[in-house]
PDB file of N, CA and C in Angstrom:
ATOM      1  N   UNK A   1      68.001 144.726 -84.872  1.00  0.00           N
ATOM      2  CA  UNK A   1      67.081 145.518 -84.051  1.00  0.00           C
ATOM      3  C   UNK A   1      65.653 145.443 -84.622  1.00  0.00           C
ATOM      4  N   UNK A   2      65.467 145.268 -85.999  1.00  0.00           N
ATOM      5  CA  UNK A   2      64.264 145.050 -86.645  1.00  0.00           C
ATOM      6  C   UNK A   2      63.591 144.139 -86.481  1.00  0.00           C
ATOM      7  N   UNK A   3      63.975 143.112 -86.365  1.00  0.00           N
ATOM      8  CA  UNK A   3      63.845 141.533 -86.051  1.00  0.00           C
ATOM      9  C   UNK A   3      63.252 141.857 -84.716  1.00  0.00           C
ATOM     10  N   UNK A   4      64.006 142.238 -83.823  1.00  0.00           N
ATOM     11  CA  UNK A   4      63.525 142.496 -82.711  1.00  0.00           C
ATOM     12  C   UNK A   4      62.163 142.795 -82.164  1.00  0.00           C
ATOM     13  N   UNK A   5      62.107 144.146 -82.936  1.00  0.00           N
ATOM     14  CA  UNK A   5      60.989 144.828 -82.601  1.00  0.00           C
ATOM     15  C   UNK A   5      59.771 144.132 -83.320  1.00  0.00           C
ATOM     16  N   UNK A   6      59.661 143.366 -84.258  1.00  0.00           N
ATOM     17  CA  UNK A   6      58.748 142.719 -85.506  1.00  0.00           C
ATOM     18  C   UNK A   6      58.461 141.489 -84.344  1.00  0.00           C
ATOM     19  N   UNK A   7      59.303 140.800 -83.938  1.00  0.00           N
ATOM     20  CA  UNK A   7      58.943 139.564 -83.185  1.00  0.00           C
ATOM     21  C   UNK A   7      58.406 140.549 -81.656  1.00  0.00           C
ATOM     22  N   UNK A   8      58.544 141.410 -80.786  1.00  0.00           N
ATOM     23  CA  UNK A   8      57.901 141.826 -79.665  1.00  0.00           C
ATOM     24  C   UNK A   8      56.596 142.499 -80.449  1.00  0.00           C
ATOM     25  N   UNK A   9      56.657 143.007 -81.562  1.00  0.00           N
ATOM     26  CA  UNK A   9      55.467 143.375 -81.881  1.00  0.00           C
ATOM     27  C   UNK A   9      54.246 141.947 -82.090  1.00  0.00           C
ATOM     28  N   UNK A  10      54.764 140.974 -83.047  1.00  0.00           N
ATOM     29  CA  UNK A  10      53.697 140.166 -83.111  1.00  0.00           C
ATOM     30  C   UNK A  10      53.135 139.535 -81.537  1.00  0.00           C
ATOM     31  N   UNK A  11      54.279 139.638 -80.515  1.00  0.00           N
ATOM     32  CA  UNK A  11      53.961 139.140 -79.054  1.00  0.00           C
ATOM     33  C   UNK A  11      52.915 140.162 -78.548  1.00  0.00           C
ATOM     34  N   UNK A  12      53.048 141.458 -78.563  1.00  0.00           N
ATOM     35  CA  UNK A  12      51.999 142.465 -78.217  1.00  0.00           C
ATOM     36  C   UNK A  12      50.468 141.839 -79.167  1.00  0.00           C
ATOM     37  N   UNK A  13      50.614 141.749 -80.217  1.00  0.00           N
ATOM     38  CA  UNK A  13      49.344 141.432 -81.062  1.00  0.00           C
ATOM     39  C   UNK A  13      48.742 140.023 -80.391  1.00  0.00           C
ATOM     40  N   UNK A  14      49.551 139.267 -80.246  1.00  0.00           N
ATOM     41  CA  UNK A  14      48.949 137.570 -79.308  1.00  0.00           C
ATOM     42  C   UNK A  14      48.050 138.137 -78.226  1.00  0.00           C
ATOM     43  N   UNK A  15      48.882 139.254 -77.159  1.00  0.00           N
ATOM     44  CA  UNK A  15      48.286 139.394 -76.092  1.00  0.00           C
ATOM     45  C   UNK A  15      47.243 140.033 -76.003  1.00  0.00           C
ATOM     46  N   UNK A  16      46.783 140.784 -76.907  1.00  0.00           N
ATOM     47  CA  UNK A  16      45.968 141.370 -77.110  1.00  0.00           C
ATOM     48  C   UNK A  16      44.435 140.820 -77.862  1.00  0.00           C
ATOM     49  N   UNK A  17      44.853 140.150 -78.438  1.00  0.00           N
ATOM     50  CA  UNK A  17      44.202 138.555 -79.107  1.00  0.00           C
ATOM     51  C   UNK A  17      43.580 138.025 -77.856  1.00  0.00           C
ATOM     52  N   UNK A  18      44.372 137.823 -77.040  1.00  0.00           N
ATOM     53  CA  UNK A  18      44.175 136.718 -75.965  1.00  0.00           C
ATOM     54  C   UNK A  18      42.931 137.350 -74.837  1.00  0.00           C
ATOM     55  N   UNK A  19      43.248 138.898 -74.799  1.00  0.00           N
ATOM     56  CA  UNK A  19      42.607 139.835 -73.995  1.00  0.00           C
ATOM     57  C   UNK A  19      41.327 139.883 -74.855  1.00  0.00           C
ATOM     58  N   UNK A  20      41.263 140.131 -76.103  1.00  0.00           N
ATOM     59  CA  UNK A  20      40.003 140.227 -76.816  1.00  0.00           C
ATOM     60  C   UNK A  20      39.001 138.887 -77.061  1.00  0.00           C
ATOM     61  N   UNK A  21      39.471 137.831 -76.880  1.00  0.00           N
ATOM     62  CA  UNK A  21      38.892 136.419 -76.805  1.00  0.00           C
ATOM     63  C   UNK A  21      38.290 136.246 -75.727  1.00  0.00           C
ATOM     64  N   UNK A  22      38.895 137.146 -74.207  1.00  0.00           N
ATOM     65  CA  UNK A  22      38.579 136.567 -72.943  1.00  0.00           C
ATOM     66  C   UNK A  22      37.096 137.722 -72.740  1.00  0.00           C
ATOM     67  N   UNK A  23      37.238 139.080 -73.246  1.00  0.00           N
ATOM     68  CA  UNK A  23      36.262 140.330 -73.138  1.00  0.00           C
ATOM     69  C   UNK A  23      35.346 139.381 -73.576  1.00  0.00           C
ATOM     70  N   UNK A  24      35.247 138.676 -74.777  1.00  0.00           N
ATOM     71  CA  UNK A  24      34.031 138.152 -75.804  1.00  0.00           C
ATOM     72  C   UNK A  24      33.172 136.537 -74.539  1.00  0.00           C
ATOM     73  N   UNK A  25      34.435 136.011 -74.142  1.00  0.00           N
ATOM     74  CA  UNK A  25      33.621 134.738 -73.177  1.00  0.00           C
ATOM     75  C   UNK A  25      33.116 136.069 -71.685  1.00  0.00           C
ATOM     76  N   UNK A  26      33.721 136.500 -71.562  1.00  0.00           N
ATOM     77  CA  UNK A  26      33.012 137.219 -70.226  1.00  0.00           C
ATOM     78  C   UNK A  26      31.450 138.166 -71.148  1.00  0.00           C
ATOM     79  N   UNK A  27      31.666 138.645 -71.952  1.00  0.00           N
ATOM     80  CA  UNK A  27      30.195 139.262 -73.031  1.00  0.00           C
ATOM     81  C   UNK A  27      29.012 137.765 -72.674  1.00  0.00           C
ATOM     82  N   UNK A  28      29.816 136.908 -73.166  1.00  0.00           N
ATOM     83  CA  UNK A  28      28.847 135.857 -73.728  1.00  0.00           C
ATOM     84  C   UNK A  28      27.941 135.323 -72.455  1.00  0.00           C
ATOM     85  N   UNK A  29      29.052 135.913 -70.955  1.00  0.00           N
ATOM     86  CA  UNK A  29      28.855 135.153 -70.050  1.00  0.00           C
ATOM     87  C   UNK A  29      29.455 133.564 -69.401  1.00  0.00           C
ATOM     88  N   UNK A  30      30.306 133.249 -70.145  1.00  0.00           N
ATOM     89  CA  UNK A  30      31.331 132.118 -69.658  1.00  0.00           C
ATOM     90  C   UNK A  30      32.101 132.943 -68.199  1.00  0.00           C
ATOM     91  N   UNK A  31      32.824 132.184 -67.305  1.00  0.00           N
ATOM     92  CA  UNK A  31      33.347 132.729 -66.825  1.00  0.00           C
ATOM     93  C   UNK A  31      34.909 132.400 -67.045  1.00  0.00           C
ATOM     94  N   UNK A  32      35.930 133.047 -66.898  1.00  0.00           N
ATOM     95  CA  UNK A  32      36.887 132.855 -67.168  1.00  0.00           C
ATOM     96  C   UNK A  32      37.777 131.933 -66.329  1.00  0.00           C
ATOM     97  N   UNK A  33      37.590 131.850 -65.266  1.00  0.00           N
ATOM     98  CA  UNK A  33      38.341 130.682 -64.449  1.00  0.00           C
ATOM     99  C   UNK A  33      38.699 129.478 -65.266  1.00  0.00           C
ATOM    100  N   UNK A  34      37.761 129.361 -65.767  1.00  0.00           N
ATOM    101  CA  UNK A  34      37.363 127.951 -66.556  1.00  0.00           C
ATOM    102  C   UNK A  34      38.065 128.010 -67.595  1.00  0.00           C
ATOM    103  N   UNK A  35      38.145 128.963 -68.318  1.00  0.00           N
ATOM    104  CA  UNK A  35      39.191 128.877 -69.456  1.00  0.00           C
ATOM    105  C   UNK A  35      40.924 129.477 -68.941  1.00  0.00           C
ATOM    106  N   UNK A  36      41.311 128.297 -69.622  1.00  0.00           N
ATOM    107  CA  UNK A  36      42.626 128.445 -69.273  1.00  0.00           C
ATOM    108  C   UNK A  36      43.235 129.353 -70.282  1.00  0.00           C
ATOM    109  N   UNK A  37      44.388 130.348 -70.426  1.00  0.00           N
ATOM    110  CA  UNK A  37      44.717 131.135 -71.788  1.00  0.00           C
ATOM    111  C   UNK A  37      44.249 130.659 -72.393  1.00  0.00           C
ATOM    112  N   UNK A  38      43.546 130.916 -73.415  1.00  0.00           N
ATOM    113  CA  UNK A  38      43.892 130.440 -74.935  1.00  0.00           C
ATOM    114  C   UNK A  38      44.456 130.711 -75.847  1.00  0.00           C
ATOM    115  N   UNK A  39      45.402 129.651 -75.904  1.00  0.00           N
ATOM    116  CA  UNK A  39      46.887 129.817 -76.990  1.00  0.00           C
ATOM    117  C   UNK A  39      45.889 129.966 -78.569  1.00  0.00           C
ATOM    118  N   UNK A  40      46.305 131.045 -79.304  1.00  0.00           N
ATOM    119  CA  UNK A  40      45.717 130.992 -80.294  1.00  0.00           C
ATOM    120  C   UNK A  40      47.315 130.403 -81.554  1.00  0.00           C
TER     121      UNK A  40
END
């Protein structure tokens, strides 16, 4: 169950990663269409 929750936790931390990368190109003014996810 630990395992569990440790691996959905680091998945919550990616997505959130992913959400905070995209806030920073929309700041900068990129638009996001253009970027596809970025797998970090």
């Amino acid at each position: 169950m630990a395992a569990c929750q440790s691996q959905h936790h680091s998945h919550v931390q990616k997505v959130k990663r992913n959400l905070y990368m995209l806030q920073i190109i929309r700041a900068l003014g990129g638009s996001p269409s253009s970027v596809s996810t970025p797998s970090i």
